[in-house]
C-alpha atoms as a PDB file:
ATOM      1  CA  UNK A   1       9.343 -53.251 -17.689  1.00  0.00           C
ATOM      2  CA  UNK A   2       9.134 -50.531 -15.010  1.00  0.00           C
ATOM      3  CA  UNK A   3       5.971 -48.175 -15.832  1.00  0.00           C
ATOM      4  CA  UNK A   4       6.548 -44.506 -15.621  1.00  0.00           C
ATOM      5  CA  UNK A   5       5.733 -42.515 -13.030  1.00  0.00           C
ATOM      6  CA  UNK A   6       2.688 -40.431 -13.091  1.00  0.00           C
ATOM      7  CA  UNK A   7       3.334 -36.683 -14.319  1.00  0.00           C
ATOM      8  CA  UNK A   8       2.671 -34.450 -11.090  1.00  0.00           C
ATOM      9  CA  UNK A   9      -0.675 -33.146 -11.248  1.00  0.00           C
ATOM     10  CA  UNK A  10      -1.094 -29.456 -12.551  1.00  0.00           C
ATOM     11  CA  UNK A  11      -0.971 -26.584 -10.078  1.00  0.00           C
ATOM     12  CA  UNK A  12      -4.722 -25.649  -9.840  1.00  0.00           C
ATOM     13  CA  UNK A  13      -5.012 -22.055 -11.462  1.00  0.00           C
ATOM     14  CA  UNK A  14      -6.073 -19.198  -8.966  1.00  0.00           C
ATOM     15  CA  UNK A  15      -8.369 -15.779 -10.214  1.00  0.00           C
ATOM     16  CA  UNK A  16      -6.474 -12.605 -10.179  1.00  0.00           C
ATOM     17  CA  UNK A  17      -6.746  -8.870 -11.479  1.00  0.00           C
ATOM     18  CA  UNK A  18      -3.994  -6.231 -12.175  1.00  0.00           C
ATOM     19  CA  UNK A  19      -4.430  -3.020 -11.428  1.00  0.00           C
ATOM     20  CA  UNK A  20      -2.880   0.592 -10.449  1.00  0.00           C
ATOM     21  CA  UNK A  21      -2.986   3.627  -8.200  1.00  0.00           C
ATOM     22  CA  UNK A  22      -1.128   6.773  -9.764  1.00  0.00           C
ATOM     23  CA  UNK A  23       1.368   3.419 -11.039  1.00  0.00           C
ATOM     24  CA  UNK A  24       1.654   1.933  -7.570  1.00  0.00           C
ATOM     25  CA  UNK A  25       0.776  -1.616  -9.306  1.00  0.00           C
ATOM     26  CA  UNK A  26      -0.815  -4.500  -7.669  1.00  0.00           C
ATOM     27  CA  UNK A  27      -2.165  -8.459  -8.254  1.00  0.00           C
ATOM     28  CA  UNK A  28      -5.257  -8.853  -6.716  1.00  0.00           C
ATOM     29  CA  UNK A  29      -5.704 -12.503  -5.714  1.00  0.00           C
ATOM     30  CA  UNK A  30      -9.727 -13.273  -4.913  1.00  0.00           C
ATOM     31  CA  UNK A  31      -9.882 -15.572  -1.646  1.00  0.00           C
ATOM     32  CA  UNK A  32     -13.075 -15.151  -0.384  1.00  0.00           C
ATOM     33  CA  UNK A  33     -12.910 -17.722   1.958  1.00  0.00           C
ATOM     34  CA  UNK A  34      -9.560 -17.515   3.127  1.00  0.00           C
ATOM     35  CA  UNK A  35      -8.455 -21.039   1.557  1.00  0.00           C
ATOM     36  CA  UNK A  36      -5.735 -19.814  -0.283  1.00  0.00           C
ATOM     37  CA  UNK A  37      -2.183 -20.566   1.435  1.00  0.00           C
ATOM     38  CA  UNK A  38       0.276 -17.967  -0.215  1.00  0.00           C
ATOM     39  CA  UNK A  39       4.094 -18.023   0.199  1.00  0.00           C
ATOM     40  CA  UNK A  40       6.696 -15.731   0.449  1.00  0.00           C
ATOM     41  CA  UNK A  41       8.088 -16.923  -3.014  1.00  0.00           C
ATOM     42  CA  UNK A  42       4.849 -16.815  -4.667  1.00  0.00           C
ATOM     43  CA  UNK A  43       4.772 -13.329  -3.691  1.00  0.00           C
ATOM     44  CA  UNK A  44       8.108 -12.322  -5.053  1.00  0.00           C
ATOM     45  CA  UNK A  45       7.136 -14.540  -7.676  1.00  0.00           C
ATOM     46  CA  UNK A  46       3.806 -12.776  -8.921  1.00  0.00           C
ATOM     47  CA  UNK A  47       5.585  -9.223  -8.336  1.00  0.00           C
ATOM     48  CA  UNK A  48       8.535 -10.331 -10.097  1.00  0.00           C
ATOM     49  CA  UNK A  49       9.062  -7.534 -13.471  1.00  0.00           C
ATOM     50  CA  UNK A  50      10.569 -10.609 -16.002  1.00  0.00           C
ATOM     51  CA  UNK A  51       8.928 -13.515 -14.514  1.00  0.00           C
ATOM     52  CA  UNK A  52       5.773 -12.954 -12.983  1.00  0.00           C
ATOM     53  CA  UNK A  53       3.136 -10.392 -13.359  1.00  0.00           C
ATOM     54  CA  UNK A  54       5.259  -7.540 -12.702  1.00  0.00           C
ATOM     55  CA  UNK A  55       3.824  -5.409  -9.192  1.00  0.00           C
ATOM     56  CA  UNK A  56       4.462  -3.623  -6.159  1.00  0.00           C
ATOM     57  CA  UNK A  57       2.510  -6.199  -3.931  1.00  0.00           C
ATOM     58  CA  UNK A  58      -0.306  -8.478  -3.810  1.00  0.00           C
ATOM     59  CA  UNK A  59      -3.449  -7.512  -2.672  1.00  0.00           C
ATOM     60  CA  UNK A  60      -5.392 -10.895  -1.033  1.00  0.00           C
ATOM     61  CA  UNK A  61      -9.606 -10.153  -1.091  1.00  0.00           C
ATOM     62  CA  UNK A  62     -10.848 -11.988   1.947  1.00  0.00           C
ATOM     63  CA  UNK A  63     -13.505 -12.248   3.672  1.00  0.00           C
ATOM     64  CA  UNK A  64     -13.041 -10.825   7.602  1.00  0.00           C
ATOM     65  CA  UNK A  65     -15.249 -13.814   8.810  1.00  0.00           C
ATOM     66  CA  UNK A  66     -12.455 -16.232   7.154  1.00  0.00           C
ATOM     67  CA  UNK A  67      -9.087 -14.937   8.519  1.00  0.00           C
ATOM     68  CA  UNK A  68      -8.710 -15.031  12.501  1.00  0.00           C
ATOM     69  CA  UNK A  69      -6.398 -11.476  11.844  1.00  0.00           C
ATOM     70  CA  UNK A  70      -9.540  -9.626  10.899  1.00  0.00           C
ATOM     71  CA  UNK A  71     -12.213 -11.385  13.232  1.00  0.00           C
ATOM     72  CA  UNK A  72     -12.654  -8.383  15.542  1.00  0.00           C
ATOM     73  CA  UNK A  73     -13.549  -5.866  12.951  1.00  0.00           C
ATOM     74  CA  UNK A  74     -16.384  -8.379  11.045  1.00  0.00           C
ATOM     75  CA  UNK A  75     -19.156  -7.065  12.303  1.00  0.00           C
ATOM     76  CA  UNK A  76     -17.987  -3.499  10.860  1.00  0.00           C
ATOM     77  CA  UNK A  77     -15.985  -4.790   7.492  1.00  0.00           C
ATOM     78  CA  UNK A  78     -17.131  -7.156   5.441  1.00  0.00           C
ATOM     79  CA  UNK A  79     -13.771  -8.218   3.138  1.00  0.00           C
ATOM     80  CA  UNK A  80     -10.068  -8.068   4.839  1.00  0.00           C
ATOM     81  CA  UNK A  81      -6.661  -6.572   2.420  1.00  0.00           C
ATOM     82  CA  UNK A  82      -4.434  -9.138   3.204  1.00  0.00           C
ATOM     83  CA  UNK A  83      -1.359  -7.140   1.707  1.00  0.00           C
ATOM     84  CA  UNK A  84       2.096  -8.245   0.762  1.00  0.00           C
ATOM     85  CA  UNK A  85       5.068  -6.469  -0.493  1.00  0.00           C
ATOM     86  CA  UNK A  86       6.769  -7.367  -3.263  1.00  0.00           C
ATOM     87  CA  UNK A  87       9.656  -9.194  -1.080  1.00  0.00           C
ATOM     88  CA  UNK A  88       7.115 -11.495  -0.023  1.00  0.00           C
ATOM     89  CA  UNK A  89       6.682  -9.893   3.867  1.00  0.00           C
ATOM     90  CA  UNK A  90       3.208  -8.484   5.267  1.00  0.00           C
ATOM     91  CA  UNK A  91       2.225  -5.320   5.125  1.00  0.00           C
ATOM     92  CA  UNK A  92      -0.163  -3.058   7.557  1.00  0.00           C
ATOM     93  CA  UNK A  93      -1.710  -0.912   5.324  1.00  0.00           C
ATOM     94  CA  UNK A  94      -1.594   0.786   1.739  1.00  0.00           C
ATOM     95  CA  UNK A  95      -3.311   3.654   0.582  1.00  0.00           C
ATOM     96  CA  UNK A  96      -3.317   2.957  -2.992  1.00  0.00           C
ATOM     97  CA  UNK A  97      -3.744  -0.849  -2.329  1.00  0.00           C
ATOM     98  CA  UNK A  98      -6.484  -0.129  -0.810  1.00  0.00           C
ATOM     99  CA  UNK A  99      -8.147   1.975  -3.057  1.00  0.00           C
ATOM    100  CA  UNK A 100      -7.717  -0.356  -5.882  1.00  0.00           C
ATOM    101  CA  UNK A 101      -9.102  -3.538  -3.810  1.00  0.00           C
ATOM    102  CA  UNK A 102     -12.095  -1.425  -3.434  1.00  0.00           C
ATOM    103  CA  UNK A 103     -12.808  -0.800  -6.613  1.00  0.00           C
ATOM    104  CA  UNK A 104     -11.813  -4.299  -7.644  1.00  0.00           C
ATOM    105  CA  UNK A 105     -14.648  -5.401  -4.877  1.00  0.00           C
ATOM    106  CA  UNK A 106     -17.414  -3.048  -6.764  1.00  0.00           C
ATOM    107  CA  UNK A 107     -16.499  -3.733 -10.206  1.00  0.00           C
ATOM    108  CA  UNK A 108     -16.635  -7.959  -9.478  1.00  0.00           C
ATOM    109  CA  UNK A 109     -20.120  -6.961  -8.060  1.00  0.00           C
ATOM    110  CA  UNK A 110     -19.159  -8.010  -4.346  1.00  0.00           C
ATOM    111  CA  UNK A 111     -19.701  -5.109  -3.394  1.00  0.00           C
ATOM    112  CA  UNK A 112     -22.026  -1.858  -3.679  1.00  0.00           C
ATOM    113  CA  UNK A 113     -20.465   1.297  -5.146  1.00  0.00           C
ATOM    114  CA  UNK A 114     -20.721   4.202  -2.428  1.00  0.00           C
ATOM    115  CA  UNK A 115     -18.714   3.820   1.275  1.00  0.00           C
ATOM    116  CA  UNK A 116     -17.474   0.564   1.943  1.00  0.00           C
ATOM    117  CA  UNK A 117     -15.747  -0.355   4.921  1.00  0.00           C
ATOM    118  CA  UNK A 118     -12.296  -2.598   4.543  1.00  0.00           C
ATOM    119  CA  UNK A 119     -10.311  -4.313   7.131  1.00  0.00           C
ATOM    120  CA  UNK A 120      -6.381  -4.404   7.123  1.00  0.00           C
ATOM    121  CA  UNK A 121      -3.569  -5.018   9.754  1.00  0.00           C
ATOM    122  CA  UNK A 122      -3.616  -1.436  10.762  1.00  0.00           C
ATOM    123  CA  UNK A 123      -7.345  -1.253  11.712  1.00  0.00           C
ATOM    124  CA  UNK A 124     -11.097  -0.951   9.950  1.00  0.00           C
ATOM    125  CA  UNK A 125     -10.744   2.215   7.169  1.00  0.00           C
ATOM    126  CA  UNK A 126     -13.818   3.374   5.169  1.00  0.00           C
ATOM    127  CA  UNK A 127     -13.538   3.853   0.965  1.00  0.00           C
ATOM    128  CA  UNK A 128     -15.599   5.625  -1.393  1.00  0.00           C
ATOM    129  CA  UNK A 129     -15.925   3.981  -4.635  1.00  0.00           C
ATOM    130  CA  UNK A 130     -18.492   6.334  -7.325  1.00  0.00           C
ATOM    131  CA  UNK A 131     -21.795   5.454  -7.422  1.00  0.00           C
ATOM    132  CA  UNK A 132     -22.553   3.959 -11.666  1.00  0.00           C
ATOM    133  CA  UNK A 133     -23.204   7.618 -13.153  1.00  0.00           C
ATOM    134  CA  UNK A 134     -20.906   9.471 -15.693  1.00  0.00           C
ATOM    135  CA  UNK A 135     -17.899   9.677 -12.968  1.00  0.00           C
ATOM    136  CA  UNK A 136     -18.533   5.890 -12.198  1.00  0.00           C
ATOM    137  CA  UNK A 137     -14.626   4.909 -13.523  1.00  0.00           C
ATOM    138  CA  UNK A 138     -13.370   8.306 -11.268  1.00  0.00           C
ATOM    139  CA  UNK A 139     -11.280   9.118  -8.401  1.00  0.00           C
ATOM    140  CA  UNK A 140     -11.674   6.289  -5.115  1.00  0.00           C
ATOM    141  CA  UNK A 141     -11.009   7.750  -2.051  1.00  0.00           C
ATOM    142  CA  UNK A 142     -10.203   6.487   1.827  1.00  0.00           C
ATOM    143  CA  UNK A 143     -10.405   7.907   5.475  1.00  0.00           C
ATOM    144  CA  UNK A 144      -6.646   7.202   6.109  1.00  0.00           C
ATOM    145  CA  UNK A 145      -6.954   8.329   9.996  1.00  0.00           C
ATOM    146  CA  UNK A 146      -4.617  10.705  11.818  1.00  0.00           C
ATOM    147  CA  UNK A 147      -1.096  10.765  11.532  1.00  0.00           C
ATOM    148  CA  UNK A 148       1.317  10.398  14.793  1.00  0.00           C
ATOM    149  CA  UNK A 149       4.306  11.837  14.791  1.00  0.00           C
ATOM    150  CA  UNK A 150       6.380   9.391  17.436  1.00  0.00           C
ATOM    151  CA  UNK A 151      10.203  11.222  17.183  1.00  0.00           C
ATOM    152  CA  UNK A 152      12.640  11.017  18.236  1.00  0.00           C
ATOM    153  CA  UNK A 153      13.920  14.406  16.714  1.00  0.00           C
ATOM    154  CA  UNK A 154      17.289  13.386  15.550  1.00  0.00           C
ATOM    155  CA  UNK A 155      16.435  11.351  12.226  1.00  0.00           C
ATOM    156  CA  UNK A 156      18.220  11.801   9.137  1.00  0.00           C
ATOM    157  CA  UNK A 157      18.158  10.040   5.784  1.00  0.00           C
ATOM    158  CA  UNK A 158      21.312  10.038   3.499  1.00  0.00           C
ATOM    159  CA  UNK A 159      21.999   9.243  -0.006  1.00  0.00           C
ATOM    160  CA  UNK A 160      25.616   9.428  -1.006  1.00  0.00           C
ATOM    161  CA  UNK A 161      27.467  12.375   0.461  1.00  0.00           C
ATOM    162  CA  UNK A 162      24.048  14.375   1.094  1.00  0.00           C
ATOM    163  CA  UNK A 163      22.196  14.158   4.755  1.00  0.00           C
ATOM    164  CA  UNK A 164      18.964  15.757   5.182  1.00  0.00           C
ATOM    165  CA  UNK A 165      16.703  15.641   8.867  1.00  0.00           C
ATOM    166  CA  UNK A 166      13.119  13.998   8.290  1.00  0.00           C
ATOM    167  CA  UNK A 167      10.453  13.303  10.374  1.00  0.00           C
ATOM    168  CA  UNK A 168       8.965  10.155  11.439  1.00  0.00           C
ATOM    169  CA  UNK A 169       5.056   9.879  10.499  1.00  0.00           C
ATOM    170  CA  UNK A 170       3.498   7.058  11.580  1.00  0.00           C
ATOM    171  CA  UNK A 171       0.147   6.233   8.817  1.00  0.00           C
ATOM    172  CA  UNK A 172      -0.629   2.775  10.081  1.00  0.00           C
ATOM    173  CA  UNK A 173       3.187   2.152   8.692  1.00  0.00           C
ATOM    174  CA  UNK A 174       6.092   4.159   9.301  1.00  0.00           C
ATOM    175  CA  UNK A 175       7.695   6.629   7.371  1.00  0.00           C
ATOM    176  CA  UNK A 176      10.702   8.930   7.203  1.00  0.00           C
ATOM    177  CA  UNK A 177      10.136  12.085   5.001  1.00  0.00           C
ATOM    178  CA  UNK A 178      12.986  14.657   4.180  1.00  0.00           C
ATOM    179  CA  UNK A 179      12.108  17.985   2.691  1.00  0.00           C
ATOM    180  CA  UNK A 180      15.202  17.977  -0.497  1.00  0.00           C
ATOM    181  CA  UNK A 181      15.990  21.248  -2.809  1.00  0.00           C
ATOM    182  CA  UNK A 182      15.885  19.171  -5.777  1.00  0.00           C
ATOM    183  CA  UNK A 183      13.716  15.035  -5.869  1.00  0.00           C
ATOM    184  CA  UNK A 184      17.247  14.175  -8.423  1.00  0.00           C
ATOM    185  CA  UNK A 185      19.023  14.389  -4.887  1.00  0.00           C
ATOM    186  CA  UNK A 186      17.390  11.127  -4.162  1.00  0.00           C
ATOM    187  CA  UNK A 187      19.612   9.664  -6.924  1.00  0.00           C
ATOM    188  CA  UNK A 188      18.466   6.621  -8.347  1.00  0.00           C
ATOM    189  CA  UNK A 189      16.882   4.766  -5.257  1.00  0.00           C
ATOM    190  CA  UNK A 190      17.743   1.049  -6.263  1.00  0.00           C
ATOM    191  CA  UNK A 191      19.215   0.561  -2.617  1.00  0.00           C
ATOM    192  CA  UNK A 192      17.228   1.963   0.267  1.00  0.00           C
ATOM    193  CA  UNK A 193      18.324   4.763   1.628  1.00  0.00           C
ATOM    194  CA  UNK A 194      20.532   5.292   5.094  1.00  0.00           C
ATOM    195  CA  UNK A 195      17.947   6.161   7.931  1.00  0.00           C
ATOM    196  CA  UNK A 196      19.527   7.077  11.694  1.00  0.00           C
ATOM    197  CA  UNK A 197      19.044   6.573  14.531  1.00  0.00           C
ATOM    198  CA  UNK A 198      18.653   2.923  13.298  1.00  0.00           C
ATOM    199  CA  UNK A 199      16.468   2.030  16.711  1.00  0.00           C
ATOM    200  CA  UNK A 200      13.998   4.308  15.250  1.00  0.00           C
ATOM    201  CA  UNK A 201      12.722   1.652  12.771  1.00  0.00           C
ATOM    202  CA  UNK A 202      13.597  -1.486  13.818  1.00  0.00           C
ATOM    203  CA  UNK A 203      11.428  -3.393  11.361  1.00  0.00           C
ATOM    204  CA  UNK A 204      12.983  -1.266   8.412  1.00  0.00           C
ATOM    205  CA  UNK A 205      11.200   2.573   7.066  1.00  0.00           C
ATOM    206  CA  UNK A 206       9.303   3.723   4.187  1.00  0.00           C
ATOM    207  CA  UNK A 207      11.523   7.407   2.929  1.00  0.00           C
ATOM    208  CA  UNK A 208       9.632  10.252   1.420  1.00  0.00           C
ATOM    209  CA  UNK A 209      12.026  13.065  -0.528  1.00  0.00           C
ATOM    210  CA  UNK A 210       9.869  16.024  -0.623  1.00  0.00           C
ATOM    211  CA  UNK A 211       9.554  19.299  -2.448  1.00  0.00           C
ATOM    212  CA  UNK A 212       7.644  21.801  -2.064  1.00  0.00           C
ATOM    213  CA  UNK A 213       6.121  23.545  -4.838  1.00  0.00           C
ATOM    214  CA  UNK A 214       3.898  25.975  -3.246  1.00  0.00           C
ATOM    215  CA  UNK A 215       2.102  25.895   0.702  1.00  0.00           C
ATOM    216  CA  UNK A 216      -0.307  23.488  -0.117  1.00  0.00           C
ATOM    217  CA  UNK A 217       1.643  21.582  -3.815  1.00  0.00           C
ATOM    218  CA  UNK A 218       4.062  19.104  -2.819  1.00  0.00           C
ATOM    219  CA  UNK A 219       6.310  16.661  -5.339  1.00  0.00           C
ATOM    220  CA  UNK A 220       7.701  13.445  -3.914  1.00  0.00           C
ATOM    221  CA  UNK A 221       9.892  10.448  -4.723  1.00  0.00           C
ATOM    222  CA  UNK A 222       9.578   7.535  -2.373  1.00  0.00           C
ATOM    223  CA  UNK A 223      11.307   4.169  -1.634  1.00  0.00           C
ATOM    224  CA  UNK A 224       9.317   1.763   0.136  1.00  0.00           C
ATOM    225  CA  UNK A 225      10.544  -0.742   2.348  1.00  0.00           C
ATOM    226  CA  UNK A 226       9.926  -4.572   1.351  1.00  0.00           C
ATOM    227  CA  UNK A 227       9.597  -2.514  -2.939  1.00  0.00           C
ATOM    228  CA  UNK A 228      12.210  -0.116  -3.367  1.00  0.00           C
ATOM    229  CA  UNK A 229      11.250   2.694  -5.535  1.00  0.00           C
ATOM    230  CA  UNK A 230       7.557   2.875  -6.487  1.00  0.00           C
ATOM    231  CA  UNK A 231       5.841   5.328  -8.928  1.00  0.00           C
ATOM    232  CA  UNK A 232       3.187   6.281  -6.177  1.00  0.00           C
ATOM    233  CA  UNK A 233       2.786   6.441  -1.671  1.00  0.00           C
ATOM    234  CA  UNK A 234      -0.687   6.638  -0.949  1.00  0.00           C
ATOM    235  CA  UNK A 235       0.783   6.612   2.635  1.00  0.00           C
ATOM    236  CA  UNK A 236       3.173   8.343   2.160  1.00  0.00           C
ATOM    237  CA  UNK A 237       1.439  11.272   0.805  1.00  0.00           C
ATOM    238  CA  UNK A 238      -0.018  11.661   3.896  1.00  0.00           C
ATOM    239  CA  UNK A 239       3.068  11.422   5.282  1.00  0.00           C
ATOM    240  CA  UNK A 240       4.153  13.909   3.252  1.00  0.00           C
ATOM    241  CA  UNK A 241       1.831  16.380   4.008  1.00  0.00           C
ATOM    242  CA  UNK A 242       1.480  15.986   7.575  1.00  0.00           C
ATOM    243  CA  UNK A 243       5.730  16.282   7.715  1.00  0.00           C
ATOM    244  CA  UNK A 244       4.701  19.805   6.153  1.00  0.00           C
ATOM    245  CA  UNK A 245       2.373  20.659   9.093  1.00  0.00           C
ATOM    246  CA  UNK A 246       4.815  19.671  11.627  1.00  0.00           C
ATOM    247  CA  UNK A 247       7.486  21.786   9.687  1.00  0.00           C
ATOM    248  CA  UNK A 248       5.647  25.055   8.723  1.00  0.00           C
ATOM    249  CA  UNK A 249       1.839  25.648   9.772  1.00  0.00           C
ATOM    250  CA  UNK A 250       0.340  23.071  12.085  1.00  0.00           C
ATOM    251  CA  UNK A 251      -2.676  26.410  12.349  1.00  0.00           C
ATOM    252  CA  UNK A 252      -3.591  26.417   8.953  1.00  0.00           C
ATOM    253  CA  UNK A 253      -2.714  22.419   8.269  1.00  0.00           C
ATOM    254  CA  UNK A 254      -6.985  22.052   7.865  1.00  0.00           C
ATOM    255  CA  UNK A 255      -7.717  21.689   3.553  1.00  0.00           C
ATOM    256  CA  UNK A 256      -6.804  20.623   0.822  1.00  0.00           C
ATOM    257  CA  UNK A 257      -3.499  19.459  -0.746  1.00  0.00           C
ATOM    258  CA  UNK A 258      -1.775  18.374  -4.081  1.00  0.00           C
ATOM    259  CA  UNK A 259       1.052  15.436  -3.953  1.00  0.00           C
ATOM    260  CA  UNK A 260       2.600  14.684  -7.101  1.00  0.00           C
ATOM    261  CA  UNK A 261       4.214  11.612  -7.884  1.00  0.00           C
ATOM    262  CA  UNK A 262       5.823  10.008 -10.743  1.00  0.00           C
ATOM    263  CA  UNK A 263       3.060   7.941 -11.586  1.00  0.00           C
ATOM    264  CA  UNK A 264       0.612  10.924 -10.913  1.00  0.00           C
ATOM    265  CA  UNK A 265      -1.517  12.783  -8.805  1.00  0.00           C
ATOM    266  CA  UNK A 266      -2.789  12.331  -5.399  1.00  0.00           C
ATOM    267  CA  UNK A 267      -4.957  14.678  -3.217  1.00  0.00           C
ATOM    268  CA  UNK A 268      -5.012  14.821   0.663  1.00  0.00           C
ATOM    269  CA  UNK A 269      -8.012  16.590   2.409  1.00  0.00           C
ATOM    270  CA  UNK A 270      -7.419  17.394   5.976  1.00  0.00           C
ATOM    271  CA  UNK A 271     -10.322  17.261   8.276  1.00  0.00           C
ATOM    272  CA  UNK A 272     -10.161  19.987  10.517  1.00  0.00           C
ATOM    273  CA  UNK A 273     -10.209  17.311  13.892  1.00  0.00           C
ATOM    274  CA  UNK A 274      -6.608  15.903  11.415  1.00  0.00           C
ATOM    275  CA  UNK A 275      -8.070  13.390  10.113  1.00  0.00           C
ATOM    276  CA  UNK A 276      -6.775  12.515   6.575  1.00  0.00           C
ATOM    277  CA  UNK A 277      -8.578  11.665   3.595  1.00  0.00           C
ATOM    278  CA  UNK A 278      -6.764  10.317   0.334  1.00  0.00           C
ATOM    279  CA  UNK A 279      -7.987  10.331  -2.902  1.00  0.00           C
ATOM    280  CA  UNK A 280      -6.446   9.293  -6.629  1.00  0.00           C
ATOM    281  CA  UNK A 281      -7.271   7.194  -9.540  1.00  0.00           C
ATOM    282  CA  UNK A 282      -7.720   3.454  -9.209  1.00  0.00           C
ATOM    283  CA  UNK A 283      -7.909   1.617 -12.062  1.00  0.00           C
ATOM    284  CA  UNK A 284      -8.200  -2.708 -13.311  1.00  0.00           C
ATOM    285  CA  UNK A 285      -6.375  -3.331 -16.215  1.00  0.00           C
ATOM    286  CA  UNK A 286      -6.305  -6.909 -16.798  1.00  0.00           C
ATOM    287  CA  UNK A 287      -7.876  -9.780 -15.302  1.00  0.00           C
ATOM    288  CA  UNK A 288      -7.683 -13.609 -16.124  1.00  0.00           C
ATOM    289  CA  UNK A 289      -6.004 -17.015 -14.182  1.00  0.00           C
ATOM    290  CA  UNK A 290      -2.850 -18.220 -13.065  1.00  0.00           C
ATOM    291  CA  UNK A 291      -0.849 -20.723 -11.215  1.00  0.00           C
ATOM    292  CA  UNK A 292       0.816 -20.848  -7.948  1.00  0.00           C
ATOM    293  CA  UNK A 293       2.715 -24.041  -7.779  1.00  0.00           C
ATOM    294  CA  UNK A 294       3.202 -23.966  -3.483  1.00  0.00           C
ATOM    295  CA  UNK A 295      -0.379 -22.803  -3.256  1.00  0.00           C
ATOM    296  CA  UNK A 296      -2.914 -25.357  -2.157  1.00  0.00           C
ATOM    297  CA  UNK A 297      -6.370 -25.499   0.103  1.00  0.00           C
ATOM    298  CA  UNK A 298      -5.321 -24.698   3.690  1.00  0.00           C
ATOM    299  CA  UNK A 299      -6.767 -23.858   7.077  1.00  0.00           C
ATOM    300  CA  UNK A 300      -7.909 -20.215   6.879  1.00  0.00           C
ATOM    301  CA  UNK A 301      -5.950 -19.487   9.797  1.00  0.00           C
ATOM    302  CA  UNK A 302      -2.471 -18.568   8.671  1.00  0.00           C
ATOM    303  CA  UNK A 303       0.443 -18.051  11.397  1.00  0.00           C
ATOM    304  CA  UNK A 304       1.696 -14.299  10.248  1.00  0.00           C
ATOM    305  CA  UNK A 305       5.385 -13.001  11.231  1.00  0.00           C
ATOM    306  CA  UNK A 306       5.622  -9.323  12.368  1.00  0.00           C
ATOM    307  CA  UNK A 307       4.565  -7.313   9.839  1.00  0.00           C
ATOM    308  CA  UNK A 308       7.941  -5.598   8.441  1.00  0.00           C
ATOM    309  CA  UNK A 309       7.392  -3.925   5.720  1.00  0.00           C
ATOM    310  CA  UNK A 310       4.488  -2.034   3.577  1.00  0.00           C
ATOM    311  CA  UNK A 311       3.228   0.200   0.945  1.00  0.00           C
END
């Protein structure tokens, strides 16, 4: 008689957290020291809203000593945001990712609350996470840097039968925002919207719809490349507002500003050299283990394709 075969042994279960930025959701996978091989398809499989955790994107915590991507900036940044979209592709940076990982980082007691400095494909940016007082569980805010504007001039997004120009912000990612009379314009934004010139974003666009309630109020729907529709930009915010400066009042652009999502609110503080600072709510919701069958202990050096898409 022919024994069975040995049942395959059980994936080994991996940490993670679940958390939120004005509803941009995200898994957090803890890797301190960058062992953790992750897939496309576990990606899409964690983000996945009937199957999997249900997200935006996964947010990996390493360690900048442990990746080779974030070696140059260790001596500055301790832990590297090793983000993914929800389609499984890398991103450079998030604003509400970001955020969250931070306060994920002080609430697991890796790191202090006050400034912390985080590492991501788009360079070294600097949180604040509230210090343990009343306010502790309030607002987390990042530098986000300066926007660039790199044209060309001609880009329009359309949705159906309805063109609108936009302008291309760069915010570590690139973005196309169009100022719209009404955000329903943007219809339902299960497909991504037509962007032109298509050499203009040859790795694929980010699109802001924008309204503007008052000078300094704005309203936006987004749909993020590598997502689709997300409650909440932290990036594109930004993008948002500095779209409005290159629009109406690049002399009075300096302050503060109001972006409303769906998911909620988001404020933008303007340094008066333009740098931009972004600040919302950041909140865990749920923490406990899972399994990732393709995951396994790897090399902490990962070959990454060109980052195409992001939050």
């Amino acid at each position: 008689m022919t024994a069975a075969p040995a049942p395959a042994p059980a994936p080994a279960l991996q940490h993670f957290a679940k958390g939120h930025g004005a509803e941009n959701d995200f898994v957090i996978l803890p890797d301190p020291d960058g062992r953790l091989v992750l897939s496309a398809d576990d990606v899409i499989r964690l983000c996945h809203r009937r199957s999997g955790l249900g997200a935006d994107g996964v947010l990996r915590a390493v360690r900048s000593t442990a990746i080779v991507e974030a070696a140059s900036m260790a001596d500055s940044a301790e832990w590297f945001m090793d983000y993914r979209n929800a389609d499984g592709t890398h991103g450079a940076m998030c604003g509400n990712g970001i955020r969250l990982l931070a306060r994920y980082l002080v609430d697991a007691g890796h790191c202090a609350p006050g400034p912390l400095a985080i590492a991501t494909r788009a360079g070294t940016r600097h949180v604040h996470v509230p210090a343990r007082s009343p306010d502790y569980r309030g607002p987390v805010s990042v530098m986000m840097g300066r926007p660039a504007l790199p044209g060309p001039d001609d880009i329009e997004v359309t949705v159906g039968r309805r063109r609108w120009p936009a302008v291309h912000v760069d915010m570590g990612n690139p973005h196309a925002v169009a100022f719209v009379d009404d955000l329903a314009h943007a219809a339902d934004l299960r497909t991504a919207p037509t962007v032109t010139p298509a050499h203009a974003y040859p790795h694929g666009v980010t699109v802001e719809f924008v309204t503007v309630l008052d000078p300094r109020h704005l309203a936006l729907r987004v749909h993020e490349r590598g997502v689709g529709e997300t409650r909440a930009c932290g990036t594109g915010a930004c993008a948002a507002v500095a779209a409005l400066q290159a629009r109406d009042a690049p002399s009075a652009f300096a302050g503060d500003y109001t972006v409303d999502a769906p998911g909620g609110r988001l404020h933008v503080h303007v340094r008066p050299d333009g740098e931009m600072e972004l600040t919302g709510p950041a909140a865990i919701i749920a923490q406990g283990a899972l399994a990732l069958p393709s995951a396994h202990d790897g090399p902490a050096s990962v070959p990454v394709a060109h980052e195409k898409a992001t939050a």
